[in-house]
N, C-alpha and C. Protein backbone atom coordinates (compact mmCIF):
# COMPACT_ATOMS: atom_id res chain seq x y z
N UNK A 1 -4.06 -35.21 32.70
CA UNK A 1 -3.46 -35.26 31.38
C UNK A 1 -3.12 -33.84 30.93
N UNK A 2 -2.07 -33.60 30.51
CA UNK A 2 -1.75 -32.58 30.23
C UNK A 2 -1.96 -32.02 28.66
N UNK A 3 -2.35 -30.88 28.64
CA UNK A 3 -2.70 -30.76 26.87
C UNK A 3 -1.87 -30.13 26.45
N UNK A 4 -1.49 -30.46 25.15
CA UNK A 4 -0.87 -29.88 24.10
C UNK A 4 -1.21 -28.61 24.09
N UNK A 5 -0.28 -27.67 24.29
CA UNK A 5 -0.63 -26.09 23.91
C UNK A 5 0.06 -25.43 22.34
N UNK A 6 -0.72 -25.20 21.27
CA UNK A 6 -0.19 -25.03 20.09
C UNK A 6 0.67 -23.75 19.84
N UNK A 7 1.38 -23.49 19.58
CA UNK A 7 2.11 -21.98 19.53
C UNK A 7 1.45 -21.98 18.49
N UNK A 8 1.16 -20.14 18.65
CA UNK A 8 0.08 -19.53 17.79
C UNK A 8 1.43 -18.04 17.35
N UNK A 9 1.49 -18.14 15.93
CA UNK A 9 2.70 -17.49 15.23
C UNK A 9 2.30 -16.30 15.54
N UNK A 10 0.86 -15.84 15.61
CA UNK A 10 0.72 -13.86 16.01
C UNK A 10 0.76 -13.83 17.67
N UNK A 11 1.32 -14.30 18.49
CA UNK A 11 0.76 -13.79 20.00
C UNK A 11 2.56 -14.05 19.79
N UNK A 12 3.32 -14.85 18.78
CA UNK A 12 5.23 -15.20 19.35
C UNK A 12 5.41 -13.61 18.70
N UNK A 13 4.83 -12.69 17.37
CA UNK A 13 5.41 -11.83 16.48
C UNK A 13 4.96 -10.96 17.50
N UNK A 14 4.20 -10.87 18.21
CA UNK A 14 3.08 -9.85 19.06
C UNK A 14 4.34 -9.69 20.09
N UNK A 15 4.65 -10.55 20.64
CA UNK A 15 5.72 -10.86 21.80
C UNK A 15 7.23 -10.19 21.45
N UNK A 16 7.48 -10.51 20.64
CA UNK A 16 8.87 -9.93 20.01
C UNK A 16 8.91 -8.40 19.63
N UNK A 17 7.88 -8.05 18.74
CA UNK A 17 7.23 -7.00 18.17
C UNK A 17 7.33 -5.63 18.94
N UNK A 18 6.64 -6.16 20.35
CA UNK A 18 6.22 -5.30 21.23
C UNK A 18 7.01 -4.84 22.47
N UNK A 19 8.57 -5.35 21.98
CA UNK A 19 9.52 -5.03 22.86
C UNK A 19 10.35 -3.75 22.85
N UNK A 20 10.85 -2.92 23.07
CA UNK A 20 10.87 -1.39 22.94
C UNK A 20 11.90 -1.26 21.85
N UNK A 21 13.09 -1.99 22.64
CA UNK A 21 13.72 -1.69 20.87
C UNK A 21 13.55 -2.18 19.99
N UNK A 22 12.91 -3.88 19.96
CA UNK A 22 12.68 -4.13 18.52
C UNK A 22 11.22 -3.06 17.94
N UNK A 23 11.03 -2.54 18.70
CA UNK A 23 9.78 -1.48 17.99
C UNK A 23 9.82 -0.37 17.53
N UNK A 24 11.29 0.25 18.41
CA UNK A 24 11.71 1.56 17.97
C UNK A 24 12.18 1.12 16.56
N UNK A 25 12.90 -0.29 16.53
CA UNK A 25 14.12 -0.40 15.46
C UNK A 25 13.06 -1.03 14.25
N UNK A 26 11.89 -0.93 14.12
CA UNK A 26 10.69 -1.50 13.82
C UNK A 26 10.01 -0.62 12.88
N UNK A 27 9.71 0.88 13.30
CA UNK A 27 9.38 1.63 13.00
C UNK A 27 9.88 2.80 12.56
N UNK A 28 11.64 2.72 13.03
CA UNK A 28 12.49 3.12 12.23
C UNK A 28 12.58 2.81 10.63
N UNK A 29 12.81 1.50 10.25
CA UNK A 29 12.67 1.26 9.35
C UNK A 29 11.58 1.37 8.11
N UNK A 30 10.33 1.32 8.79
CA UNK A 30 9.11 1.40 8.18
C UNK A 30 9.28 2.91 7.76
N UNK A 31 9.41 3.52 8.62
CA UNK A 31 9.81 5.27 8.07
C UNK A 31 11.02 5.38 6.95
N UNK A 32 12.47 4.93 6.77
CA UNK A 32 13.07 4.66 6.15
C UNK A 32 12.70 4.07 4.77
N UNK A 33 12.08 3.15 4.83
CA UNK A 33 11.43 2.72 3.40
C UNK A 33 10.16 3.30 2.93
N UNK A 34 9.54 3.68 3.72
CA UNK A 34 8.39 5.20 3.40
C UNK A 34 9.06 6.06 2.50
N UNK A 35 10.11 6.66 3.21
CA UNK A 35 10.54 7.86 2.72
C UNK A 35 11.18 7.24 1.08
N UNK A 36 12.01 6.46 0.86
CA UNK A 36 12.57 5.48 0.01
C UNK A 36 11.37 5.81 -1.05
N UNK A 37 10.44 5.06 -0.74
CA UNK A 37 9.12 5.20 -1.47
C UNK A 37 8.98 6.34 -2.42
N UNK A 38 8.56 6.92 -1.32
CA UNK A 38 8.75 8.56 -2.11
C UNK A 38 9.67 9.41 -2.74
N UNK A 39 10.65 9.08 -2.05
CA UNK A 39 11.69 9.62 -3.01
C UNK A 39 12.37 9.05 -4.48
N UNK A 40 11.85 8.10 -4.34
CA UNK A 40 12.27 7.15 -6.25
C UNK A 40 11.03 7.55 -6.74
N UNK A 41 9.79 7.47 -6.30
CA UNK A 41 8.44 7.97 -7.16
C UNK A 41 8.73 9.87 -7.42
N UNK A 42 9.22 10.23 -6.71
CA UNK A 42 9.59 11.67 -7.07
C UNK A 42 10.62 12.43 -8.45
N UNK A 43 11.63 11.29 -7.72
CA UNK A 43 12.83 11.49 -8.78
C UNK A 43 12.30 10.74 -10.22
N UNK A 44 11.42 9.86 -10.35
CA UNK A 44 11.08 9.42 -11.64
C UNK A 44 9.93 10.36 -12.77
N UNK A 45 9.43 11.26 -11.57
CA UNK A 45 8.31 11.83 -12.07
C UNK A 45 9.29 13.41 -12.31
N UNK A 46 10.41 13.74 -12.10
CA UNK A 46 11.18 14.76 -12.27
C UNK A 46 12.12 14.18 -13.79
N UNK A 47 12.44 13.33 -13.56
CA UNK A 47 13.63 12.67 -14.83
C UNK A 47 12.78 12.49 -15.80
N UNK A 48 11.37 12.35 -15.31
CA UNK A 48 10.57 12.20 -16.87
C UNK A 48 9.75 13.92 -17.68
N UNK A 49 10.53 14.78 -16.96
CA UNK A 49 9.95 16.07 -17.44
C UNK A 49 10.80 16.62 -18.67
């Protein structure tokens, strides 16, 4: 009898995730909205002087 194997959603994101460009293009972004971050918390704390 064969069993049901359940797809498990962190080992499919783990799988995709961990492929070179979606990781470069991954962590590109995360840096991009980092910086984002900081730079509107900057400019607000300058416009309010």
């Amino acid at each position: 009898m064969k069993e049901f194997m359940m797809l498990n959603p962190n080992v499919m994101l783990k799988n995709i995730v961990t492929q070179s460009g979606v990781e470069n293009a991954v962590t590109l972004l995360a840096r991009m909205l980092m910086s984002y971050i900081f730079i509107v918390a900057g400019w607000g704390k300058i416009a309010t002087l």
